[in-house]
PDB file of N, CA and C in Angstrom:
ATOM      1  N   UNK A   1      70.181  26.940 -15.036  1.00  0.00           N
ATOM      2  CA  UNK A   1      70.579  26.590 -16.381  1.00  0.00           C
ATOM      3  C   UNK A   1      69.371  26.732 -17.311  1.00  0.00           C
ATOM      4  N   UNK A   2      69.745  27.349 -18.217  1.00  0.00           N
ATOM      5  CA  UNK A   2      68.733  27.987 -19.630  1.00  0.00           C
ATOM      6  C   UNK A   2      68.572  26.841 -20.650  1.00  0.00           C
ATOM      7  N   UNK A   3      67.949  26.077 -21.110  1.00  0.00           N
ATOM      8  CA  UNK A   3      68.497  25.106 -22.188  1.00  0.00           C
ATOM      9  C   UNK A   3      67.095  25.542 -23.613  1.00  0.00           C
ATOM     10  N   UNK A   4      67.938  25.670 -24.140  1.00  0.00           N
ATOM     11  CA  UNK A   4      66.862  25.981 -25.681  1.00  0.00           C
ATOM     12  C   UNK A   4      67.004  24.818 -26.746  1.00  0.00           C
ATOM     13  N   UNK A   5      66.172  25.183 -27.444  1.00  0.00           N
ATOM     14  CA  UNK A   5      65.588  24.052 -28.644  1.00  0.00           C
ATOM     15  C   UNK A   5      65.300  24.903 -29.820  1.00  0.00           C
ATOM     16  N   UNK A   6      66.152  24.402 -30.740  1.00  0.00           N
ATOM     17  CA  UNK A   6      65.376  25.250 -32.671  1.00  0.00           C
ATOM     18  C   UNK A   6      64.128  24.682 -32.686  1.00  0.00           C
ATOM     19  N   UNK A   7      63.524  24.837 -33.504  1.00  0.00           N
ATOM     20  CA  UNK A   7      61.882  24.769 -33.500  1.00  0.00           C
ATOM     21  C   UNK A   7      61.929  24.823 -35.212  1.00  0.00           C
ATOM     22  N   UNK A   8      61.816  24.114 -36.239  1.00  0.00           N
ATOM     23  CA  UNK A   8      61.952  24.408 -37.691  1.00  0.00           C
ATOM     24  C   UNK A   8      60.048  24.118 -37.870  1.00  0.00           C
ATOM     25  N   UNK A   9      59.178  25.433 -38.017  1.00  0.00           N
ATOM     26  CA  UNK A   9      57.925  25.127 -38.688  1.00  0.00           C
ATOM     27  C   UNK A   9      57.695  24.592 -39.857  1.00  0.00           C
ATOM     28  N   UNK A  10      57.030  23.671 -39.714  1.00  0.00           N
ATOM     29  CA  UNK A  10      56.425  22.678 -41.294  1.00  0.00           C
ATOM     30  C   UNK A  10      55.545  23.772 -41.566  1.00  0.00           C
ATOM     31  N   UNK A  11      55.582  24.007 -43.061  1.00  0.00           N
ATOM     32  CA  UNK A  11      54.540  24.443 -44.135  1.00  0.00           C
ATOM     33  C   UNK A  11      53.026  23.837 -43.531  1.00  0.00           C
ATOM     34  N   UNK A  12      52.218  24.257 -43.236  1.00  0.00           N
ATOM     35  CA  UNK A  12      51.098  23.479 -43.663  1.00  0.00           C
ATOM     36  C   UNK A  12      49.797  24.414 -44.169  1.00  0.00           C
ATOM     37  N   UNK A  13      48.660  23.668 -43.999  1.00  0.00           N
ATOM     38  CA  UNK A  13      46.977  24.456 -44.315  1.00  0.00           C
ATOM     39  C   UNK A  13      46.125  23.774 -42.845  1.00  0.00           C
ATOM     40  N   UNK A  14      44.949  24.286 -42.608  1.00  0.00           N
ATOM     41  CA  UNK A  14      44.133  24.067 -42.203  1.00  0.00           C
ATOM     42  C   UNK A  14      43.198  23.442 -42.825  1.00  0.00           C
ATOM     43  N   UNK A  15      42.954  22.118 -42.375  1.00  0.00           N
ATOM     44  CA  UNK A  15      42.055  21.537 -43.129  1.00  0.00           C
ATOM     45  C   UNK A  15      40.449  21.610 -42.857  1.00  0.00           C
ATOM     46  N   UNK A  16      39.964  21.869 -43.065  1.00  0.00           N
ATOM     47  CA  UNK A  16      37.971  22.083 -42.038  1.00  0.00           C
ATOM     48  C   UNK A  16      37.257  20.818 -42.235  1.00  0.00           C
ATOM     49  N   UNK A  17      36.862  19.830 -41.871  1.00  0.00           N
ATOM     50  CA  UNK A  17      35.907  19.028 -41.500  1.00  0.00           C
ATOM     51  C   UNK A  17      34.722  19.543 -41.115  1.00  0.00           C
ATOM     52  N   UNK A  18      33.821  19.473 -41.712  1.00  0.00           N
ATOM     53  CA  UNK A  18      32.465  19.807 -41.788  1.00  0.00           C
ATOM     54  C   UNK A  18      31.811  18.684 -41.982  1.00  0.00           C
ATOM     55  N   UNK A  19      30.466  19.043 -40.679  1.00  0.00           N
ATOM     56  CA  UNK A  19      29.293  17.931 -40.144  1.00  0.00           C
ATOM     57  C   UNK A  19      28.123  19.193 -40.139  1.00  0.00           C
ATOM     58  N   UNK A  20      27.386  19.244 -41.296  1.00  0.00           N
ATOM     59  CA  UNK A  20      25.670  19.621 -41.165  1.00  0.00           C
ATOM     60  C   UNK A  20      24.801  18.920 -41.423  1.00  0.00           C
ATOM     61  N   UNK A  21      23.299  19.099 -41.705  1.00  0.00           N
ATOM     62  CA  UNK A  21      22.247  18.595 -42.254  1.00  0.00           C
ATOM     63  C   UNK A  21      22.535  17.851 -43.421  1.00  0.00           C
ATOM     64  N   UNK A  22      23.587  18.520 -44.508  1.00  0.00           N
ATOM     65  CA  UNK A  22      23.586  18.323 -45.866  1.00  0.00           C
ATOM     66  C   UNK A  22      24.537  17.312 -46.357  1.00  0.00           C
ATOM     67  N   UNK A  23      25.682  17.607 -45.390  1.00  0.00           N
ATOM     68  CA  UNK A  23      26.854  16.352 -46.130  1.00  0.00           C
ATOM     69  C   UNK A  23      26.799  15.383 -44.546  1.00  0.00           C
ATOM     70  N   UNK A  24      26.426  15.428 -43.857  1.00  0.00           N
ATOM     71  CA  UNK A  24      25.989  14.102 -43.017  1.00  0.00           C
ATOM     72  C   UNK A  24      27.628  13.898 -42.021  1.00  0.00           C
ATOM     73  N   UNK A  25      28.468  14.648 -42.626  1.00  0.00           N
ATOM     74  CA  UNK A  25      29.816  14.142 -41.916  1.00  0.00           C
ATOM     75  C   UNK A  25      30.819  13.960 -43.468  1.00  0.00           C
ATOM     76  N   UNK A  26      30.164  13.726 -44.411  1.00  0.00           N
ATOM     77  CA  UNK A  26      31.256  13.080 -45.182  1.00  0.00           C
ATOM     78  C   UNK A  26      31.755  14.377 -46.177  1.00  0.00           C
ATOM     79  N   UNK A  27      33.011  14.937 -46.077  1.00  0.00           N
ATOM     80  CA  UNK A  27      34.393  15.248 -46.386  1.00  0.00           C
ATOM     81  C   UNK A  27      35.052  14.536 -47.735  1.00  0.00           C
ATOM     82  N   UNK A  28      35.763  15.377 -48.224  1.00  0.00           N
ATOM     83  CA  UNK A  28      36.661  14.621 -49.428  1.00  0.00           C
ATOM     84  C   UNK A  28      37.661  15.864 -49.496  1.00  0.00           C
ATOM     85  N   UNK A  29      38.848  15.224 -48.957  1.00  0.00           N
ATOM     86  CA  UNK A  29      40.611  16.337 -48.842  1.00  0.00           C
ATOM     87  C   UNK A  29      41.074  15.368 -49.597  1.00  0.00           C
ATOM     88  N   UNK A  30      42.221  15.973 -49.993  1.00  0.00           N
ATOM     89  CA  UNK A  30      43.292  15.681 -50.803  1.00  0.00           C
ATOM     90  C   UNK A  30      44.942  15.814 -49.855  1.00  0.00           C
ATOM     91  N   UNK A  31      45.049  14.429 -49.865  1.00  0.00           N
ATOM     92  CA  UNK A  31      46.395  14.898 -48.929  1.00  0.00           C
ATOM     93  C   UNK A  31      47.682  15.141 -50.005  1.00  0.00           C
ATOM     94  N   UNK A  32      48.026  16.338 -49.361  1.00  0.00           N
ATOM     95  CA  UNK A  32      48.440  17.595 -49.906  1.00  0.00           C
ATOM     96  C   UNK A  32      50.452  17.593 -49.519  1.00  0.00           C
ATOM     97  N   UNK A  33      50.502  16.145 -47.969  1.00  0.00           N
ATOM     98  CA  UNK A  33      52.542  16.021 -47.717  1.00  0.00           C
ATOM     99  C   UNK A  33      53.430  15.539 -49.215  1.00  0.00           C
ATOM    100  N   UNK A  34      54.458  16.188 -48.952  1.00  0.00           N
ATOM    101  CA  UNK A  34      54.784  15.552 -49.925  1.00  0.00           C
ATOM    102  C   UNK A  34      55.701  14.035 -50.108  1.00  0.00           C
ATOM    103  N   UNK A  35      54.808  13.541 -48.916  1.00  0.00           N
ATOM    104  CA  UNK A  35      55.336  12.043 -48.355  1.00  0.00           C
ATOM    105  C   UNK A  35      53.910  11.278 -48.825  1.00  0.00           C
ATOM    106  N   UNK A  36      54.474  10.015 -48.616  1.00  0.00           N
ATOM    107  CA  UNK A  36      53.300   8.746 -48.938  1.00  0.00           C
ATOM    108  C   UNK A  36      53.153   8.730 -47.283  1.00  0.00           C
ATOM    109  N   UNK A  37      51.344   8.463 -46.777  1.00  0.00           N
ATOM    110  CA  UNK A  37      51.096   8.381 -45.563  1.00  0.00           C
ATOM    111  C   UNK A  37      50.205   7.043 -45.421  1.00  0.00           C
ATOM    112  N   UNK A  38      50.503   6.485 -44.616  1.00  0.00           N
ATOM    113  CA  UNK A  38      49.359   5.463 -44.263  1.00  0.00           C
ATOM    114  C   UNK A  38      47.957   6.085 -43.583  1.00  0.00           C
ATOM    115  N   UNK A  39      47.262   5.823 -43.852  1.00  0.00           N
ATOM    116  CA  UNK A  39      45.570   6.020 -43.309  1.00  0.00           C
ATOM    117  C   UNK A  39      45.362   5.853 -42.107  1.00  0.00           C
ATOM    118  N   UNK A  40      46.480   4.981 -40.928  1.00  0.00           N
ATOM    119  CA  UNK A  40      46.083   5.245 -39.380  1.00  0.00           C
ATOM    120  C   UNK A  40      47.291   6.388 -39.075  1.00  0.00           C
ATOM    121  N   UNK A  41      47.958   6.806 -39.988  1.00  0.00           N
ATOM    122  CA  UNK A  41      48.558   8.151 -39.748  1.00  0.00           C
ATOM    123  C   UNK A  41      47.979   9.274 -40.026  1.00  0.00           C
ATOM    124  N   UNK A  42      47.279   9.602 -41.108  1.00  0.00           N
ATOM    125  CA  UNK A  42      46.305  10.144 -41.409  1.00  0.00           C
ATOM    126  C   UNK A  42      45.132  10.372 -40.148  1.00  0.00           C
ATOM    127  N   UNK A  43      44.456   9.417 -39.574  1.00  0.00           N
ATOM    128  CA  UNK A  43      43.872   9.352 -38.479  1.00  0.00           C
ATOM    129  C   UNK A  43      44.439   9.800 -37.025  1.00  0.00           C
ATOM    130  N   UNK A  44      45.539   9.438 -37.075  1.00  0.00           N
ATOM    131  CA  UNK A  44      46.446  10.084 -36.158  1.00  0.00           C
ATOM    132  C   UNK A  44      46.862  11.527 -35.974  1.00  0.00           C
ATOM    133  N   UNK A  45      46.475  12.134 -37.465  1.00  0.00           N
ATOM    134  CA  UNK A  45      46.660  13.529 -37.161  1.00  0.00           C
ATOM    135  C   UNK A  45      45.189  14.610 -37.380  1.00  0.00           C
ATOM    136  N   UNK A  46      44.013  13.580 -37.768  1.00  0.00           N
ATOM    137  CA  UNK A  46      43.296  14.299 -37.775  1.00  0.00           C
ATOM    138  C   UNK A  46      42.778  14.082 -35.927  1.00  0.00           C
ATOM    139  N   UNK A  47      42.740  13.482 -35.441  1.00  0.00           N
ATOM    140  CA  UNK A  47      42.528  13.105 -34.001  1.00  0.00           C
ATOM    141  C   UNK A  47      43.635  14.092 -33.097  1.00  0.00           C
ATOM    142  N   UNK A  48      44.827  14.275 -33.066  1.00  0.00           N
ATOM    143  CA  UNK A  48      45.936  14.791 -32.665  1.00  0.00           C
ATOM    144  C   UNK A  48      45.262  16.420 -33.078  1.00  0.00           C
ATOM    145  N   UNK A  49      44.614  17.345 -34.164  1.00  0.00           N
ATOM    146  CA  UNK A  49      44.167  18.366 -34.394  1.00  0.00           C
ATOM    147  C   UNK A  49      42.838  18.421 -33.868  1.00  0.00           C
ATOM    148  N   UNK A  50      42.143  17.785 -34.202  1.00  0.00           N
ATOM    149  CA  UNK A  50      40.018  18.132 -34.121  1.00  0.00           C
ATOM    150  C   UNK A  50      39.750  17.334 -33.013  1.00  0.00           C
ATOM    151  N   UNK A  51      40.697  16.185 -32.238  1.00  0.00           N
ATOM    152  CA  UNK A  51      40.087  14.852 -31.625  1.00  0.00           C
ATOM    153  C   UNK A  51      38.920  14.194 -32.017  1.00  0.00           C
ATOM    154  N   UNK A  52      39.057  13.264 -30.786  1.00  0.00           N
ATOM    155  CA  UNK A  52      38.176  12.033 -30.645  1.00  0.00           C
ATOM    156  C   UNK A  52      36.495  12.211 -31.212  1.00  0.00           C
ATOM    157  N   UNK A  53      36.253  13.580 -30.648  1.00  0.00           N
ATOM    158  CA  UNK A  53      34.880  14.075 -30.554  1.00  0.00           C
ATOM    159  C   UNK A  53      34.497  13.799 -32.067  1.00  0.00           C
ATOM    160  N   UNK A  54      35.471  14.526 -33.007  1.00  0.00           N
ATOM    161  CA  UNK A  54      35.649  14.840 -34.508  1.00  0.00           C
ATOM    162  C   UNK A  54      35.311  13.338 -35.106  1.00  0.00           C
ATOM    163  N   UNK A  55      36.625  12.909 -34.652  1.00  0.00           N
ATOM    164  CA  UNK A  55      36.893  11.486 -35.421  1.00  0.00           C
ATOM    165  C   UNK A  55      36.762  10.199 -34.310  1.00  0.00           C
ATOM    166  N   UNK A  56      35.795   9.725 -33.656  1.00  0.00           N
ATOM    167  CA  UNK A  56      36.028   8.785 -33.157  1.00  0.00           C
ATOM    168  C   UNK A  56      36.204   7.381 -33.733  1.00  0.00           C
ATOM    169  N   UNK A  57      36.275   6.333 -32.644  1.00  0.00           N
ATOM    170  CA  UNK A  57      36.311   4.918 -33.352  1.00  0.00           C
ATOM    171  C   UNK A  57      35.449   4.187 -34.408  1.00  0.00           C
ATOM    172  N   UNK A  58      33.952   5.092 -34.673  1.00  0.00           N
ATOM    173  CA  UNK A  58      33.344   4.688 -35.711  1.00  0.00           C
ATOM    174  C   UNK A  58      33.376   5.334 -37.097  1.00  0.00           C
ATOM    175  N   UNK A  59      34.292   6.551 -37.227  1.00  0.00           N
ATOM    176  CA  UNK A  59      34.444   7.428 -38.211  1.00  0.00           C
ATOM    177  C   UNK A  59      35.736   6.627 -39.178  1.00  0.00           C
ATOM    178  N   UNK A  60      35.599   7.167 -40.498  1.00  0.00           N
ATOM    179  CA  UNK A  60      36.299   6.175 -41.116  1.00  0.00           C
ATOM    180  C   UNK A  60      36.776   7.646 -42.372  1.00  0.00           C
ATOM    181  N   UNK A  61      38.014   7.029 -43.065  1.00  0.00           N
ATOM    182  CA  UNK A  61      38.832   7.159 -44.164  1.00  0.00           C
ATOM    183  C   UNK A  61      38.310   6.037 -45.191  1.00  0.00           C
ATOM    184  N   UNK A  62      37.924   6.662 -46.455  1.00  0.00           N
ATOM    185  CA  UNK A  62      37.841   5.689 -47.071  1.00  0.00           C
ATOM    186  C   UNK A  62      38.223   6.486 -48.797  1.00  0.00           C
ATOM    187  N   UNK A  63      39.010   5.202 -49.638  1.00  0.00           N
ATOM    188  CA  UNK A  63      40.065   5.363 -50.809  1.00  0.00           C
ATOM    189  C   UNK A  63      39.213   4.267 -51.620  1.00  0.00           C
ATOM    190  N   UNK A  64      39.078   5.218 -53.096  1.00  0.00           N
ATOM    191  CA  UNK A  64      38.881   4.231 -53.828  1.00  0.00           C
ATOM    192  C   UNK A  64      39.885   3.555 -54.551  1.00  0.00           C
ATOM    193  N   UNK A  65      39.864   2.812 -54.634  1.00  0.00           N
ATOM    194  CA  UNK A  65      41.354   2.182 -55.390  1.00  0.00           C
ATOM    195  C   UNK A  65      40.733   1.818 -56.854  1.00  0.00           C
ATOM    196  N   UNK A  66      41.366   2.729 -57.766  1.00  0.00           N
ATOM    197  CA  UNK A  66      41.223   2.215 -59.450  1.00  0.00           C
ATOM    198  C   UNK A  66      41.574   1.029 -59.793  1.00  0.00           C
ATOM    199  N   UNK A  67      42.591   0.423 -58.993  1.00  0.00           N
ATOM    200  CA  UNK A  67      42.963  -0.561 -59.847  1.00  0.00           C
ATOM    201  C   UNK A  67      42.033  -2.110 -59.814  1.00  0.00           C
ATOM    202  N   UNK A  68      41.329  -1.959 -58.756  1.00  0.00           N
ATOM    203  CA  UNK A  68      40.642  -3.321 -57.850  1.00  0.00           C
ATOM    204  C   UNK A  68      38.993  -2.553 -58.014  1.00  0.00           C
ATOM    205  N   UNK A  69      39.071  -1.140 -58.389  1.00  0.00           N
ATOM    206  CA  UNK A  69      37.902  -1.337 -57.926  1.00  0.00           C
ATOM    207  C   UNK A  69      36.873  -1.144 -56.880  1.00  0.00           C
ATOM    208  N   UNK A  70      37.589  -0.735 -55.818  1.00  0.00           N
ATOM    209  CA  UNK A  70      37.261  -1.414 -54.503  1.00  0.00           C
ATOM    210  C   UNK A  70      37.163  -0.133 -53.248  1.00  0.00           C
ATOM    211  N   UNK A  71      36.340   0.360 -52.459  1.00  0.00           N
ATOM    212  CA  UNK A  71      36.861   1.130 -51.597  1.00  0.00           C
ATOM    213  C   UNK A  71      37.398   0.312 -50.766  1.00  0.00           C
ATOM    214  N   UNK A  72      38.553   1.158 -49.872  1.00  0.00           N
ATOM    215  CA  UNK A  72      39.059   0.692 -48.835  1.00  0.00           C
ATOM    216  C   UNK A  72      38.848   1.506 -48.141  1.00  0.00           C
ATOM    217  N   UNK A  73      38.753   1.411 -46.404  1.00  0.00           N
ATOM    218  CA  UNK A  73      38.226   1.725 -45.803  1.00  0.00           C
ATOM    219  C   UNK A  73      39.099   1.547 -44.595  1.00  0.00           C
ATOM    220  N   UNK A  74      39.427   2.756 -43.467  1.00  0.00           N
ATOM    221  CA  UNK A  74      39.779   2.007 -42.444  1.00  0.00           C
ATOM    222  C   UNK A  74      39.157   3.294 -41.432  1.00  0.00           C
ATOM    223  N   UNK A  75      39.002   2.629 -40.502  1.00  0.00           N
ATOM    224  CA  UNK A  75      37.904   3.545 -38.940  1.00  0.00           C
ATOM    225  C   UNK A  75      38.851   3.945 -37.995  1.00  0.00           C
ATOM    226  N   UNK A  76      38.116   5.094 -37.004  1.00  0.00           N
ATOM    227  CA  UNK A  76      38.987   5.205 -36.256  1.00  0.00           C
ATOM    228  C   UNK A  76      39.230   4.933 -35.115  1.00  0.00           C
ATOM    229  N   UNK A  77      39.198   3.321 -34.910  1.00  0.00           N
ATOM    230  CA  UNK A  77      39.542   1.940 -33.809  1.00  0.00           C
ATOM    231  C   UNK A  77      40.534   1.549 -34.471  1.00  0.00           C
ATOM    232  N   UNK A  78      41.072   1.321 -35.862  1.00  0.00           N
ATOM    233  CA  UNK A  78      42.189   0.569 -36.188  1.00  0.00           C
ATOM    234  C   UNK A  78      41.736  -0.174 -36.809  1.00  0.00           C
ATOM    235  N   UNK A  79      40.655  -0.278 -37.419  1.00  0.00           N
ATOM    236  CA  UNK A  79      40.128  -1.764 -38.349  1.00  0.00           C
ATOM    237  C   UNK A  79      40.023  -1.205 -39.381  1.00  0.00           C
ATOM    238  N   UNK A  80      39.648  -2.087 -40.196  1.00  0.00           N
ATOM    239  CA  UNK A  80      39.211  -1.982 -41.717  1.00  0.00           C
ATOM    240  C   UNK A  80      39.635  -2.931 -42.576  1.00  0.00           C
ATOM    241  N   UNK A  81      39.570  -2.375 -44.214  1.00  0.00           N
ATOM    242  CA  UNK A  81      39.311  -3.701 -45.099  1.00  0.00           C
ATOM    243  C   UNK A  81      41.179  -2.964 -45.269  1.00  0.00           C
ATOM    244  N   UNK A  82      41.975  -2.294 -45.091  1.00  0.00           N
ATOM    245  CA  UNK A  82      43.491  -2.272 -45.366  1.00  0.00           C
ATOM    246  C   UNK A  82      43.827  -1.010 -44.686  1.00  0.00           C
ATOM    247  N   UNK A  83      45.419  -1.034 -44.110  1.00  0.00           N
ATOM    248  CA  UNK A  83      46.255   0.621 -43.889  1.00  0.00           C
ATOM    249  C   UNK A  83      46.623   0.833 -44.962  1.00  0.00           C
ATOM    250  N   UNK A  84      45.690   1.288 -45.719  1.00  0.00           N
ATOM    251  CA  UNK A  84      46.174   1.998 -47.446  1.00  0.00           C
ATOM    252  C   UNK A  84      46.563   2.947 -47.062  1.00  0.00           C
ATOM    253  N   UNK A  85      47.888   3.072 -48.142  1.00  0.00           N
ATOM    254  CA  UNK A  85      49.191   4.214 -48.035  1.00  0.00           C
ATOM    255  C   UNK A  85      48.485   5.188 -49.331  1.00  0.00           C
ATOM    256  N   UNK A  86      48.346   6.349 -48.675  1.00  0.00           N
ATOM    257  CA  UNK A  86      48.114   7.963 -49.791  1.00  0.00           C
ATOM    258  C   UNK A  86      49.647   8.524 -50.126  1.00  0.00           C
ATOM    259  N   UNK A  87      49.568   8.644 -51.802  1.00  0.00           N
ATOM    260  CA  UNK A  87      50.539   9.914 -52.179  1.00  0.00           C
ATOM    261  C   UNK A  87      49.574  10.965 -52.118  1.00  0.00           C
ATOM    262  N   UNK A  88      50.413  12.116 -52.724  1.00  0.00           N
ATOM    263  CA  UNK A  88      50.198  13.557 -52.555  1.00  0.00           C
ATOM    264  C   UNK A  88      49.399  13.132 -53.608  1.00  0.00           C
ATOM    265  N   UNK A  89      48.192  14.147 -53.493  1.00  0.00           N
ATOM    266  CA  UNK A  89      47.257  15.033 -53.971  1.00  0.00           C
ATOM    267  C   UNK A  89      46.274  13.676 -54.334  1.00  0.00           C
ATOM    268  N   UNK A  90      46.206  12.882 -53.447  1.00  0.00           N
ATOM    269  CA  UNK A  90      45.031  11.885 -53.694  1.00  0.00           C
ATOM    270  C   UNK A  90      44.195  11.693 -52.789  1.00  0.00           C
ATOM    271  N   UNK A  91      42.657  11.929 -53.058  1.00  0.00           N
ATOM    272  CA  UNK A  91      41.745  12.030 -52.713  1.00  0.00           C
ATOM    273  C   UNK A  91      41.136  11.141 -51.914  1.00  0.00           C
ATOM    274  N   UNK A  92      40.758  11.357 -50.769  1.00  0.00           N
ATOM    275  CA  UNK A  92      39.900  10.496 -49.770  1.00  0.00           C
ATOM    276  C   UNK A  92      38.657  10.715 -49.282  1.00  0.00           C
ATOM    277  N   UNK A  93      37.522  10.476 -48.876  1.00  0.00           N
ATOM    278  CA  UNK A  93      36.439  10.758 -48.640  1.00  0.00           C
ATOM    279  C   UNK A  93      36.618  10.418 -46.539  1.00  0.00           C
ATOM    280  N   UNK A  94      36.803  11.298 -45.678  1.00  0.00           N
ATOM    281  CA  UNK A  94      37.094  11.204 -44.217  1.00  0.00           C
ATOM    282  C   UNK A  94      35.270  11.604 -43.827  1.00  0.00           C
ATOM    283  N   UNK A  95      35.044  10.751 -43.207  1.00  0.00           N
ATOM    284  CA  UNK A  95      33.680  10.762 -42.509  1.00  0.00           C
ATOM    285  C   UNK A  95      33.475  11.194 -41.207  1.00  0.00           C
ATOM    286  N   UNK A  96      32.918  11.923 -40.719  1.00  0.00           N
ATOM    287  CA  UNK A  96      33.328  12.866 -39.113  1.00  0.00           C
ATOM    288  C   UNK A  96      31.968  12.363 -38.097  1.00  0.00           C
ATOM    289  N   UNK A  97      31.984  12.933 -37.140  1.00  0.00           N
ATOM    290  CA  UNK A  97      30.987  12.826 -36.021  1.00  0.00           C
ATOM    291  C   UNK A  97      30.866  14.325 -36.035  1.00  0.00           C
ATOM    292  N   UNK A  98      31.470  15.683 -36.038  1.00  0.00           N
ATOM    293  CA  UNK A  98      31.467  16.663 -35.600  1.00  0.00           C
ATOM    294  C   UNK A  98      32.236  17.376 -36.914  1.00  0.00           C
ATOM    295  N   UNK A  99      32.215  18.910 -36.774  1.00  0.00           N
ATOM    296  CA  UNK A  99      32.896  19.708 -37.422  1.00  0.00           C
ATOM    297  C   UNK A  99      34.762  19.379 -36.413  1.00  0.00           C
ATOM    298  N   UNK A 100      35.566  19.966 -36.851  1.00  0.00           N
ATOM    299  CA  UNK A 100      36.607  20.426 -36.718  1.00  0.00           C
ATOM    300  C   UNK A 100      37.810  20.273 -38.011  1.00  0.00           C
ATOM    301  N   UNK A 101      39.034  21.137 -37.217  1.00  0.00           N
ATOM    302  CA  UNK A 101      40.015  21.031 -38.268  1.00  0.00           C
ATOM    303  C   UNK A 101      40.994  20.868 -37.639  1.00  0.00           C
ATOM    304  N   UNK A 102      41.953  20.359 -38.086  1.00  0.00           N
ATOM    305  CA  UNK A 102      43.573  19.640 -38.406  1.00  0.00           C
ATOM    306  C   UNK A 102      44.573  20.777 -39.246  1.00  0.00           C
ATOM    307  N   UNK A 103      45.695  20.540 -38.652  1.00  0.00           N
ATOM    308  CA  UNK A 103      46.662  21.021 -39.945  1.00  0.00           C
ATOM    309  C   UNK A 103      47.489  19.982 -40.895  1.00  0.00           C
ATOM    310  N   UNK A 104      47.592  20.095 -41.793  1.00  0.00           N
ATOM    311  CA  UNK A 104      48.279  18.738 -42.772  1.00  0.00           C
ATOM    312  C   UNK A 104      49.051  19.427 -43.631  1.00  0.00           C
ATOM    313  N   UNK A 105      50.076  18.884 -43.630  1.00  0.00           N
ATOM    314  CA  UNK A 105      51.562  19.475 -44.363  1.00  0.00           C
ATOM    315  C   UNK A 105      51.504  20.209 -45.850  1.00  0.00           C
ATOM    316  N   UNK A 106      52.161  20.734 -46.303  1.00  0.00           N
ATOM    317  CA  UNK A 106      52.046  21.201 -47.738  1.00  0.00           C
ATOM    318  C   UNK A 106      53.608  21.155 -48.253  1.00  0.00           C
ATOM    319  N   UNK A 107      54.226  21.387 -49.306  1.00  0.00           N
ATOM    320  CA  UNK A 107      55.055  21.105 -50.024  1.00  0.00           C
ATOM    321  C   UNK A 107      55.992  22.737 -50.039  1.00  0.00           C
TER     322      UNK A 107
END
């Protein structure tokens, strides 16, 4: 018995994470779904593309929030100061251990 599956490809980009001399690890993407994502989902797919090596438990996402003021921040163990939720096309500063890249949805 033969059994098949449709397969519908998501739109996406390649995102590059870059670690040299000059930017130390630290990154600034724009998530680009056209869904609201939480930040350990976010982490979840940059880990799921580049891994652990990339993003481990001390590497962090971090959002400034206009309204407070305030970065928020969350690592990639699961801690931080909030699971701040990203809309589209808002900017985060992702801090790496290593180069790699991820794919992340597009519209």
């Amino acid at each position: 018995m033969i059994t098949t599956t449709n397969v519908t490809e998501v739109p996406h980009r390649i995102v590059e994470l870059v670690y040299n001399e000059n930017n130390k690890g630290y990154n600034y993407i724009a998530w680009t779904g056209n869904y609201t994502i939480n930040a350990s989902d976010l982490v979840f797919m940059i880990r799921r593309g580049a891994g652990e090596r990339v993003f481990p438990d001390d590497a962090f996402i971090a959002y400034f929030n206009t309204t407070s003021g305030d970065w928020e921040i969350f690592f990639g163990d699961g801690t931080g100061t909030t699971n701040f939720k990203l809309k589209q096309y808002e900017v985060v500063c992702v801090r790496v251990a290593d180069e790699g890249k991820f794919y992340m949805p597009v519209p």
